[in-house]
C-alpha atoms as a PDB file:
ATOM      1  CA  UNK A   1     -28.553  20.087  12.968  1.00  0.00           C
ATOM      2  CA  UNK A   2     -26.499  20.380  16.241  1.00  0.00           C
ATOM      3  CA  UNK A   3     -25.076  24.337  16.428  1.00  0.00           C
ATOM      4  CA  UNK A   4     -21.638  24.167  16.723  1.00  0.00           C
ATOM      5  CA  UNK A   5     -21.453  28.799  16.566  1.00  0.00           C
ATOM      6  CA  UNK A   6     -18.858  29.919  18.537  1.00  0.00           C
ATOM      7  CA  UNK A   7     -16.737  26.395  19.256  1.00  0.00           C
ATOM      8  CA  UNK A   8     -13.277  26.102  18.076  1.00  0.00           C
ATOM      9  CA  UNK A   9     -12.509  22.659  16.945  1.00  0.00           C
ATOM     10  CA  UNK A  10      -8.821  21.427  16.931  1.00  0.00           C
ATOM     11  CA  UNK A  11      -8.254  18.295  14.082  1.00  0.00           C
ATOM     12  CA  UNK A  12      -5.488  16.083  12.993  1.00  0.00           C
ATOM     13  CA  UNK A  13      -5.348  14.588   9.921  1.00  0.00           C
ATOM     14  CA  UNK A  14      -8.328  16.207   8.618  1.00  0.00           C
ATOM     15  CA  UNK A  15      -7.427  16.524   4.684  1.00  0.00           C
ATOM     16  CA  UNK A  16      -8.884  13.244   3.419  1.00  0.00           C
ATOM     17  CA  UNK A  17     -10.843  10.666   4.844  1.00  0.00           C
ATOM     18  CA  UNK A  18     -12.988  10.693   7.494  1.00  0.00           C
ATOM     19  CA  UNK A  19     -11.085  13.303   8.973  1.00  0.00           C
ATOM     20  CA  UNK A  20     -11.864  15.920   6.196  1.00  0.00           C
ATOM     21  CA  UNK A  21     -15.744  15.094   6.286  1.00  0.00           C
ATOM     22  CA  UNK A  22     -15.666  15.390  10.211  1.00  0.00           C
ATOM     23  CA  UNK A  23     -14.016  18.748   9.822  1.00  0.00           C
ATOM     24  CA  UNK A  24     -16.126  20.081   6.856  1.00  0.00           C
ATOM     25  CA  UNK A  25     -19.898  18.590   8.515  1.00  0.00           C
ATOM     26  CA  UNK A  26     -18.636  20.607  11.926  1.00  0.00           C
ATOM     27  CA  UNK A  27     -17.824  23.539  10.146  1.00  0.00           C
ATOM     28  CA  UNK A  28     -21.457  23.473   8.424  1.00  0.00           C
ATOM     29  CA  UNK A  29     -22.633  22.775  11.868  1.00  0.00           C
ATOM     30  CA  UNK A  30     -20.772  26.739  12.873  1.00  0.00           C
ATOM     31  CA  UNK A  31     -17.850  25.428  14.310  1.00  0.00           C
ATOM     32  CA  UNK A  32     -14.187  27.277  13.330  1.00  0.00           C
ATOM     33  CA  UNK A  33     -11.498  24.571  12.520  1.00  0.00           C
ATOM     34  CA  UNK A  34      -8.059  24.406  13.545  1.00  0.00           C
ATOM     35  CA  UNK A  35      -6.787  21.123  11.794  1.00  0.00           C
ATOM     36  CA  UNK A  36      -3.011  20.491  11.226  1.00  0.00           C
ATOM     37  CA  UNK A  37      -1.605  18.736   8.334  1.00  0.00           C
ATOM     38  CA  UNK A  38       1.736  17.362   6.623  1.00  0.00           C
ATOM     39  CA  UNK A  39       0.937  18.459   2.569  1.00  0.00           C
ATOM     40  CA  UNK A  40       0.638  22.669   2.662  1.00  0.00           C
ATOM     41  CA  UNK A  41      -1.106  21.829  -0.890  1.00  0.00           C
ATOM     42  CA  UNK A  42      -3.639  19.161   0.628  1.00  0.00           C
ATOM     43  CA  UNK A  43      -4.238  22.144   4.329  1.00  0.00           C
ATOM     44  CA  UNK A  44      -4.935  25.120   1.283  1.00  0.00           C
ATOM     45  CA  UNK A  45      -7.299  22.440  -0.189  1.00  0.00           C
ATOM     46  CA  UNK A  46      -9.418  21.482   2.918  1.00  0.00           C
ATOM     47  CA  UNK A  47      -9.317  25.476   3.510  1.00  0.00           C
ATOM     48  CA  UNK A  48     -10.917  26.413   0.531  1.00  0.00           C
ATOM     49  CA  UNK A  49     -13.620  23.525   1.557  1.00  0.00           C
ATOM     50  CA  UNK A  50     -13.809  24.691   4.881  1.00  0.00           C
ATOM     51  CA  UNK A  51     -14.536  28.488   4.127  1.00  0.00           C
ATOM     52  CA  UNK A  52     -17.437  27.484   1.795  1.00  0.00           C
ATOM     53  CA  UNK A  53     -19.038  25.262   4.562  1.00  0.00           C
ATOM     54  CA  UNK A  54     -18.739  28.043   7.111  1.00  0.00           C
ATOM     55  CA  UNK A  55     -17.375  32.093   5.578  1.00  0.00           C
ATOM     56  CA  UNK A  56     -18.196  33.009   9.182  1.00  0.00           C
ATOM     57  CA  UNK A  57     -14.889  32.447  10.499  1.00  0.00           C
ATOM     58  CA  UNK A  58     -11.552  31.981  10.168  1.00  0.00           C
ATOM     59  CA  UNK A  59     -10.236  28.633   9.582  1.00  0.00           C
ATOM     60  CA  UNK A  60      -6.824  27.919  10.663  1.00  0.00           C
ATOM     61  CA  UNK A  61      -3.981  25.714   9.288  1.00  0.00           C
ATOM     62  CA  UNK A  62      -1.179  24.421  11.038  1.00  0.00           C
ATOM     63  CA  UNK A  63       1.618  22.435   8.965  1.00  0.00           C
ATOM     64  CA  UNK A  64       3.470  20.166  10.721  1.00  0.00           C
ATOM     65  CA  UNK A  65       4.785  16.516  10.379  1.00  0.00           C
ATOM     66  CA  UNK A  66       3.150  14.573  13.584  1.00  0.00           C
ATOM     67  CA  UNK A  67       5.711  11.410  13.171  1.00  0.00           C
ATOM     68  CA  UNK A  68       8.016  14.072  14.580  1.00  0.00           C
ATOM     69  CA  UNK A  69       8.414  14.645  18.362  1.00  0.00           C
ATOM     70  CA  UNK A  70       9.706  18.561  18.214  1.00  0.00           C
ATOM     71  CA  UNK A  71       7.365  19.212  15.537  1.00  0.00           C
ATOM     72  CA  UNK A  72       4.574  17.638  17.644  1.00  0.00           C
ATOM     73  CA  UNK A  73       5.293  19.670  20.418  1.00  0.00           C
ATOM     74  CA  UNK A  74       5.994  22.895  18.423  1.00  0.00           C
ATOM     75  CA  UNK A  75       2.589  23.078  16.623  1.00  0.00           C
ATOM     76  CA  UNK A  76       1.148  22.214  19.941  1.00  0.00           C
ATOM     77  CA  UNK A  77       2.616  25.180  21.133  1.00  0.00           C
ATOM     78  CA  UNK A  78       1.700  27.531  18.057  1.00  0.00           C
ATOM     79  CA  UNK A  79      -1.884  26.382  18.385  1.00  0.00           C
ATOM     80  CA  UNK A  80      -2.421  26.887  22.497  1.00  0.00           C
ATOM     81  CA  UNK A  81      -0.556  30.651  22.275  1.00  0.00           C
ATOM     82  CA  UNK A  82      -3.288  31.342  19.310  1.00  0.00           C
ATOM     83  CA  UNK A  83      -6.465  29.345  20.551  1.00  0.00           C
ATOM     84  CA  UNK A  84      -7.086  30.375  24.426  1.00  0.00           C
ATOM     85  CA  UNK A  85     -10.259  28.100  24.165  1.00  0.00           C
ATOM     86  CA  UNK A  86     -10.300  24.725  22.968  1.00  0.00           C
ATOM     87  CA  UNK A  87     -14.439  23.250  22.844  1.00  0.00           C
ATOM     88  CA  UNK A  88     -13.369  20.148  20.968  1.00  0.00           C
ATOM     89  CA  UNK A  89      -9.551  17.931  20.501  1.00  0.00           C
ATOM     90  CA  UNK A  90      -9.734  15.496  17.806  1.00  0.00           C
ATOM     91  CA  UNK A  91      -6.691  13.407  17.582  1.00  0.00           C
ATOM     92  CA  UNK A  92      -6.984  11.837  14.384  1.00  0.00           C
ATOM     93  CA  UNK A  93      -4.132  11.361  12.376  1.00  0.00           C
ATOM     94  CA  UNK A  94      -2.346   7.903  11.268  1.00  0.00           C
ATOM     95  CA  UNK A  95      -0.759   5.495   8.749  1.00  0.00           C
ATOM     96  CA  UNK A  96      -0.208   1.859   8.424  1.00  0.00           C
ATOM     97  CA  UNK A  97       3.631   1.188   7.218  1.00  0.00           C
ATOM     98  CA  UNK A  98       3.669  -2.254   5.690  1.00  0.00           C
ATOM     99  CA  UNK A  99       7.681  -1.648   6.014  1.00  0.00           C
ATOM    100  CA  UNK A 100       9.639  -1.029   8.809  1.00  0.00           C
ATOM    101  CA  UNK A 101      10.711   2.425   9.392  1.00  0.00           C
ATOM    102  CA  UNK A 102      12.196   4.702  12.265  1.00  0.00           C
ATOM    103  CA  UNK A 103      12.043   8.430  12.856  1.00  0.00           C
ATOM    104  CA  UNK A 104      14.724  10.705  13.603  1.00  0.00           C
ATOM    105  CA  UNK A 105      14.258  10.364  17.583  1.00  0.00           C
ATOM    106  CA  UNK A 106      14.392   6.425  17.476  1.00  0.00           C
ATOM    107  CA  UNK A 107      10.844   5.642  17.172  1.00  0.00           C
ATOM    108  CA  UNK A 108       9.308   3.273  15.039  1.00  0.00           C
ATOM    109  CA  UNK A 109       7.072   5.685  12.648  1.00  0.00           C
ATOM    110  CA  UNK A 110       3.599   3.988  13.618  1.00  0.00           C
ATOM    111  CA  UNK A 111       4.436   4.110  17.262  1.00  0.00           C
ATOM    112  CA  UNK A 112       5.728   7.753  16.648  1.00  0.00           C
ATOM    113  CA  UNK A 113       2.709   9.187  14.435  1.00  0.00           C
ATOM    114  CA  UNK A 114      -0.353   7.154  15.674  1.00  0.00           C
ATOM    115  CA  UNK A 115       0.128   7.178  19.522  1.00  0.00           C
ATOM    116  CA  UNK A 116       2.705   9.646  20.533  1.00  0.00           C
ATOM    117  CA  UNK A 117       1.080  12.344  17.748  1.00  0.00           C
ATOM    118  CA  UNK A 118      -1.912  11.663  19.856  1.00  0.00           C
ATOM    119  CA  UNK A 119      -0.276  11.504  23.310  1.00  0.00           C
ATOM    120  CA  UNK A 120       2.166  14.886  23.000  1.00  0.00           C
ATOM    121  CA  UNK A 121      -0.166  17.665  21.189  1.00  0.00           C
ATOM    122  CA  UNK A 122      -3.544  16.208  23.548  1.00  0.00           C
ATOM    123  CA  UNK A 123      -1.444  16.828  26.859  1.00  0.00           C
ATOM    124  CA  UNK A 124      -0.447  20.180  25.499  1.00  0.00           C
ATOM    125  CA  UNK A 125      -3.346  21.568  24.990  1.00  0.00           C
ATOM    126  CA  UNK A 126      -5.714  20.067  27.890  1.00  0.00           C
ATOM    127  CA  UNK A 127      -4.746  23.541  29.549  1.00  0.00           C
ATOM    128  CA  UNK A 128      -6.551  24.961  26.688  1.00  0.00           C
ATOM    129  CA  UNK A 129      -9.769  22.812  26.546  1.00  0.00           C
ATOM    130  CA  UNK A 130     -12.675  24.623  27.805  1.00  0.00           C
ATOM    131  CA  UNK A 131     -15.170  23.140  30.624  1.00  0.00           C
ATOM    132  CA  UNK A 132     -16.914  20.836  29.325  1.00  0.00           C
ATOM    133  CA  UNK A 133     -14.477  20.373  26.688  1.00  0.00           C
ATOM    134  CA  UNK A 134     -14.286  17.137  24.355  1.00  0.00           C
ATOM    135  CA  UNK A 135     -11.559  15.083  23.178  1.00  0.00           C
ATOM    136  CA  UNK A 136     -12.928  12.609  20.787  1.00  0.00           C
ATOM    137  CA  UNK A 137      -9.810   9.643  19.619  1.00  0.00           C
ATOM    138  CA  UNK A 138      -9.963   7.744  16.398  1.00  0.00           C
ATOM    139  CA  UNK A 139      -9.023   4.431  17.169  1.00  0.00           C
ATOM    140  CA  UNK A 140     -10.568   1.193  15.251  1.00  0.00           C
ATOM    141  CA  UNK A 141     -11.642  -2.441  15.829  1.00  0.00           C
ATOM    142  CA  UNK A 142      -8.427  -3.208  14.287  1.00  0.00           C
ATOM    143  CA  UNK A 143      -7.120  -3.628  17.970  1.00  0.00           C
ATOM    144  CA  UNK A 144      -9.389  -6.813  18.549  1.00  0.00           C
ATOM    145  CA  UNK A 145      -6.080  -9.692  18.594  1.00  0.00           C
ATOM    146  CA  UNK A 146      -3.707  -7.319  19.465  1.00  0.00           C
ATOM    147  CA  UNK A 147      -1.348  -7.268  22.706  1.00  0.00           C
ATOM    148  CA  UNK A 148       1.134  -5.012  24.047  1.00  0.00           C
ATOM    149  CA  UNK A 149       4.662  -6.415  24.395  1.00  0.00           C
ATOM    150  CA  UNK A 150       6.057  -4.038  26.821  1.00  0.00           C
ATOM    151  CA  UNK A 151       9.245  -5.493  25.694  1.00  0.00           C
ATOM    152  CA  UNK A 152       9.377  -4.443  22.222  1.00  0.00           C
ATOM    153  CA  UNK A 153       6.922  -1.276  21.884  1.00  0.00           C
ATOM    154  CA  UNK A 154       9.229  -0.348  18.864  1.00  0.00           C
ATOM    155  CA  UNK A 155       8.408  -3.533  17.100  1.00  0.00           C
ATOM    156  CA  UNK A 156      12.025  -4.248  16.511  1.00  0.00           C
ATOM    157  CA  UNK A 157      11.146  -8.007  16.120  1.00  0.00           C
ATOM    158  CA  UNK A 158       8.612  -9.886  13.843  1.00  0.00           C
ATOM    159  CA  UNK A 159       7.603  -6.758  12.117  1.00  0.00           C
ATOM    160  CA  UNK A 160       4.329  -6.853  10.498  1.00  0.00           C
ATOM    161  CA  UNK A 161       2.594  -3.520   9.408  1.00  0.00           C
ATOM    162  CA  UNK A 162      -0.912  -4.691  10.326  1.00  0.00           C
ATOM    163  CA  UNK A 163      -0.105  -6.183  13.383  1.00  0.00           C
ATOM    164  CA  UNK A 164       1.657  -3.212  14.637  1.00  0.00           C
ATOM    165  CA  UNK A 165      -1.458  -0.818  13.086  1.00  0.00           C
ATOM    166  CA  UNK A 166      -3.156  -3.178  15.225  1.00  0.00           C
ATOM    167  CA  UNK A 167      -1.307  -2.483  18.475  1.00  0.00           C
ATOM    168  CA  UNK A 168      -1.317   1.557  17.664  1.00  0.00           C
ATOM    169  CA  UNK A 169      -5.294   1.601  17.807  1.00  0.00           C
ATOM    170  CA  UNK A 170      -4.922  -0.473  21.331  1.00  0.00           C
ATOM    171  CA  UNK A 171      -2.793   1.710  22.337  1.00  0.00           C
ATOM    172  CA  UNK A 172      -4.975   4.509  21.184  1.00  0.00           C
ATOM    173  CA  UNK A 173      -8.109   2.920  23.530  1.00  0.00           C
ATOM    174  CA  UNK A 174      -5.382   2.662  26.642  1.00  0.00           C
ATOM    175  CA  UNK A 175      -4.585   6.281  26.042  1.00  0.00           C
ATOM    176  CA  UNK A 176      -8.215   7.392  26.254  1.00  0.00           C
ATOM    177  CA  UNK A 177      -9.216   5.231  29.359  1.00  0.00           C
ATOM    178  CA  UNK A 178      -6.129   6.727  31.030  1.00  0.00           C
ATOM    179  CA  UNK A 179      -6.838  10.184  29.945  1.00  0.00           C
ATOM    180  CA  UNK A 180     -10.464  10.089  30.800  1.00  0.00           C
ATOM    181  CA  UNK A 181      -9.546   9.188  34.503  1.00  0.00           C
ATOM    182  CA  UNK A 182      -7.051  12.399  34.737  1.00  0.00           C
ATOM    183  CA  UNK A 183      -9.829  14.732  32.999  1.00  0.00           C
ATOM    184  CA  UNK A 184     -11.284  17.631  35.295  1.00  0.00           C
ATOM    185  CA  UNK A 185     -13.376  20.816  34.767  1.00  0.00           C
ATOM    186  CA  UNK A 186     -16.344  18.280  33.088  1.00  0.00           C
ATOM    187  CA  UNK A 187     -14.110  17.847  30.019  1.00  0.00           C
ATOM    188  CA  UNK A 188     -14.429  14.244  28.260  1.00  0.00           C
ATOM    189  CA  UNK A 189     -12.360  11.829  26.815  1.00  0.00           C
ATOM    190  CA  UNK A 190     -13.805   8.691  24.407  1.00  0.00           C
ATOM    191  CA  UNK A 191     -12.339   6.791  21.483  1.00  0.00           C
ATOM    192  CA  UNK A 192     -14.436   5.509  18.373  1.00  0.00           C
ATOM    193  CA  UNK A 193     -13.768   2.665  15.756  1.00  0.00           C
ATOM    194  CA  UNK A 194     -15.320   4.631  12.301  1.00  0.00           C
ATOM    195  CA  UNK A 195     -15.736   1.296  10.804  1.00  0.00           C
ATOM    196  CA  UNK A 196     -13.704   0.171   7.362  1.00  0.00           C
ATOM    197  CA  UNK A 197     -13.742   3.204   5.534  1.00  0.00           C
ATOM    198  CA  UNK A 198     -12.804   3.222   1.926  1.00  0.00           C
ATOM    199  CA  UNK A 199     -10.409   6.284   2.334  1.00  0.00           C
ATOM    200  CA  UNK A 200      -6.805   6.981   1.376  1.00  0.00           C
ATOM    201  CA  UNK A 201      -5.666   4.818   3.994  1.00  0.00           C
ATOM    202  CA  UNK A 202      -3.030   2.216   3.938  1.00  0.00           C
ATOM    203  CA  UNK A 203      -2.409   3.055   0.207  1.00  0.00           C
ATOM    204  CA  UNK A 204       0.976   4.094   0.893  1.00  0.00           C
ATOM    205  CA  UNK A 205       1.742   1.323   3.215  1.00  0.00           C
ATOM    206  CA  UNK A 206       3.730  -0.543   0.708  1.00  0.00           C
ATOM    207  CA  UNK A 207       4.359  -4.357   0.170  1.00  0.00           C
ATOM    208  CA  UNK A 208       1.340  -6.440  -0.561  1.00  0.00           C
ATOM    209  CA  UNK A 209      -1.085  -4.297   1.964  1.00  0.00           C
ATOM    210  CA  UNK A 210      -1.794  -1.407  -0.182  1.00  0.00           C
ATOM    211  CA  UNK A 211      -2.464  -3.452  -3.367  1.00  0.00           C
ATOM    212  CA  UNK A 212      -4.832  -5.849  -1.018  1.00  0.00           C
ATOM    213  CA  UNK A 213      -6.821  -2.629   0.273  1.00  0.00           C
ATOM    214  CA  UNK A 214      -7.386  -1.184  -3.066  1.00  0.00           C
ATOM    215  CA  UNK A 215      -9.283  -4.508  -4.025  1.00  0.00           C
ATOM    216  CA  UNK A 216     -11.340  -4.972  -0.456  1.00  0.00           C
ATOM    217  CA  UNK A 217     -12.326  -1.161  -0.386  1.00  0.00           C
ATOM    218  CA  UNK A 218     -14.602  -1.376  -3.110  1.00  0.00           C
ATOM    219  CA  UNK A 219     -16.283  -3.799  -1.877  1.00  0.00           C
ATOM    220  CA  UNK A 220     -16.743  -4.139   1.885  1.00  0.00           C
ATOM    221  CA  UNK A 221     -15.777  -0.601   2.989  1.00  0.00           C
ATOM    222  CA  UNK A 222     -18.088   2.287   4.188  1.00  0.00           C
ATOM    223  CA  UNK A 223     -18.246   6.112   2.370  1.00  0.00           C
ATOM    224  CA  UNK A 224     -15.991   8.543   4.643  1.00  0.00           C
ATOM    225  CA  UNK A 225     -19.418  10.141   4.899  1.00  0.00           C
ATOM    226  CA  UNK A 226     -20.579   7.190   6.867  1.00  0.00           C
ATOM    227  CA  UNK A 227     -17.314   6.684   8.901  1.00  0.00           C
ATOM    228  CA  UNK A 228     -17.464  10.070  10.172  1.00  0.00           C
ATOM    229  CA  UNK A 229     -20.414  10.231  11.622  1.00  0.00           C
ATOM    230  CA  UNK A 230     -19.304   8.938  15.156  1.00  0.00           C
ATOM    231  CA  UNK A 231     -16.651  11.450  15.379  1.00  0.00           C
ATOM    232  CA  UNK A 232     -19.674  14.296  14.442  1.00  0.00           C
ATOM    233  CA  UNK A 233     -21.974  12.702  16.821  1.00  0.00           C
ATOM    234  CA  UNK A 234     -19.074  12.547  19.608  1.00  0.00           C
ATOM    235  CA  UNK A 235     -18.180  16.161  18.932  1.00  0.00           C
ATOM    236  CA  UNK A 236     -21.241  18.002  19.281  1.00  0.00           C
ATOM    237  CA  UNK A 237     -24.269  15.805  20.079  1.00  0.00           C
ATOM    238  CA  UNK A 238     -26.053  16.558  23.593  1.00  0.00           C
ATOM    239  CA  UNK A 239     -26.456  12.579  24.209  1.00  0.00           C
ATOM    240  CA  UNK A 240     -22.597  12.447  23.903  1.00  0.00           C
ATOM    241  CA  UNK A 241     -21.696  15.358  26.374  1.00  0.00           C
ATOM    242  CA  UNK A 242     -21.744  13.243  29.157  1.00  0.00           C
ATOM    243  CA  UNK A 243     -19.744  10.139  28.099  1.00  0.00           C
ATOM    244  CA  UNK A 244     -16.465   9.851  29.596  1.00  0.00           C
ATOM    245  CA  UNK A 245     -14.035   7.145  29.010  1.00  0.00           C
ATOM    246  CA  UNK A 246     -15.952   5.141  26.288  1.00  0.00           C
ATOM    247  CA  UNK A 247     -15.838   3.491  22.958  1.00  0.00           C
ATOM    248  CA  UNK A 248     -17.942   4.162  20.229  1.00  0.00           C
ATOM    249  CA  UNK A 249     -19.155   2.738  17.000  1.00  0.00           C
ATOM    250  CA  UNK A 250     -22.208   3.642  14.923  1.00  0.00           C
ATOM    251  CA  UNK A 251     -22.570   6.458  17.442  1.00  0.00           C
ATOM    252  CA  UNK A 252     -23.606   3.821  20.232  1.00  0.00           C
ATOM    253  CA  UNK A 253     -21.548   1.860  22.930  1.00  0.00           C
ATOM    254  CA  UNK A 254     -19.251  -0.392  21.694  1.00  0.00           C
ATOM    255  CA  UNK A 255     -16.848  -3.066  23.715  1.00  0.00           C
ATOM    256  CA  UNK A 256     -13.351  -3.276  23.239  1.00  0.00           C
ATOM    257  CA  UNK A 257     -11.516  -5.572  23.816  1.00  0.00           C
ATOM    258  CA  UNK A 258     -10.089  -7.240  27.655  1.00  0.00           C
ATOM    259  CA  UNK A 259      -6.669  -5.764  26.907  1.00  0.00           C
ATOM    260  CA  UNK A 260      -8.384  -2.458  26.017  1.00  0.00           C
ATOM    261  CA  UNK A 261      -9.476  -2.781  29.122  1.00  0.00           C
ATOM    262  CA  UNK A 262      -6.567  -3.023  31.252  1.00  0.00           C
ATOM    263  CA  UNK A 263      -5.990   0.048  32.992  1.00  0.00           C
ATOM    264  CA  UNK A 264      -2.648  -1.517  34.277  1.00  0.00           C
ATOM    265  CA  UNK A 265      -1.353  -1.576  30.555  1.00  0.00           C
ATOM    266  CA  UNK A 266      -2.780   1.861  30.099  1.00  0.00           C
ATOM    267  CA  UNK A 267      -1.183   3.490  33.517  1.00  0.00           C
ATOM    268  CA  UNK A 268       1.837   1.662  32.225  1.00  0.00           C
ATOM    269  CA  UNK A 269       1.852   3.317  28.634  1.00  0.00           C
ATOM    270  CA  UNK A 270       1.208   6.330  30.275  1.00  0.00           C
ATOM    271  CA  UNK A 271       4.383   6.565  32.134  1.00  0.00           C
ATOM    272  CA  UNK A 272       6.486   5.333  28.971  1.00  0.00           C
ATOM    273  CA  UNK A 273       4.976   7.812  27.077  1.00  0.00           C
ATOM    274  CA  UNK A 274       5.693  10.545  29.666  1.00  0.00           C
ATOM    275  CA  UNK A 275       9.322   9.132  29.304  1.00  0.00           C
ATOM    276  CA  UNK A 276       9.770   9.150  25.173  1.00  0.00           C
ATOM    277  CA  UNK A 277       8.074  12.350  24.944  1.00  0.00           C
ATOM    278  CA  UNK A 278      10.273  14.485  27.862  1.00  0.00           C
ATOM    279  CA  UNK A 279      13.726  13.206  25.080  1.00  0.00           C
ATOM    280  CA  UNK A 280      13.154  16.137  23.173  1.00  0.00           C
END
């Protein structure tokens, strides 16, 4: 087992899922977890698990609703004036809406929670990361068919919940490629696709996806215990401290897509982001 003593490990949408075995398996492996979470019941939950895996430390939760862009940038701020040092940043966090929806500041909610919940509290706490640091972005092979439409980012036309999961997780890829290139100090940036995980996920999404998922789970999906393995291996392993810029499945290499690859779309997102996230 990889020692993860003395590493401070900041984690989104950690209390099910893959999320909460990542968090729990680096906790075993010594590391102290900062994770933030929308349910106080579900954060006092994954903090009882987290003190048995590791009584060593203190284990820190943050509550905040990442769909939000103040409350994005205020736990962001409540974690960097507590955690000086920062060893690993795992943006993980997200929903598939099979409906519509927009948040208070405009944005439609997958758009909101699964790329600027990734975009606002990363660049607010890469002042935090220490050399060498890791940021390690749950995206998925759910982006394969999608395309940005620069046009419509809020998906105000055509709406379809998996389509615009879809774009979310190629937006998530765009976001690490463009990260990676602005990283300094040897800190890394790489995304991973966990594989189809038969986790909480989409269950809320209303209309006919969630009752779909709860019949395909059983039988095509992977244990969380599998899916989180490339976010473990990502976040500790020595053969991962040098990959910058990457994506990852089955803790190997893994291809994107051509539009995942098109730094032009991601320097583009990049700026728009910059733009949605300096309204509040």
């Amino acid at each position: 087992m990889v020692s993860m003593h003395g590493k401070t490990v900041v984690i989104t949408g950690a209390t099910s899922g893959i999320g909460e075995v990542a968090a729990i398996r680096l906790a075993e492996q010594g590391a102290r977890i900062v994770h933030v979470a929308r349910d106080p019941a579900r954060a006092a939950a994954l903090q009882n698990q987290l003190h048995k895996a590791n009584a060593g430390v203190i284990h820190v939760a943050q509550i905040a609703d990442l769909s939000q862009l103040a409350e994005m940038k205020r736990v962001a701020r409540d974690i960097a004036a507590a955690e000086p040092r920062i060893d690993v940043l795992i943006p993980n966090a997200g929903a598939l809406f099979n409906r519509r929806s927009v948040t208070a500041d405009g944005l439609e909610k997958t758009f909101a929670l699964n790329h600027m919940g990734y975009f606002i509290p990363t660049l607010a706490l890469l002042p935090n990361m220490a050399d060498g640091g890791r940021i390690v972005v749950t995206a998925s092979n759910a982006h394969r068919g999608a395309i940005l439409d620069f046009g419509d980012l809020q998906s105000a036309h055509g709406y379809s919940g998996f389509s615009v999961y879809s774009r979310s997780k190629l937006m998530n890829i765009l976001f690490t490629r463009a990260l990676a290139r602005r990283l300094k100090r040897g800190i890394t940036a790489n995304a991973l696709h966990p594989g189809f995980v038969a986790t909480r996920f989409g269950d809320q999404s209303g209309g006919l996806m969630a009752p779909l998922l709860k019949v395909v789970k059983p039988v095509g999906a992977i244990a969380p215990e599998e899916g989180a393995q490339t976010i473990i291996w990502l976040a500790s392993s020595p053969e991962a401290a040098k990959q910058n810029g990457g994506y990852f499945y089955a803790c190997k290499p893994y291809t994107p897509t051509v539009h995942a690859l098109n730094d032009a779309d991601g320097e583009r997102l990049w700026q728009i982001s910059e733009e949605v996230a300096a309204k509040v």
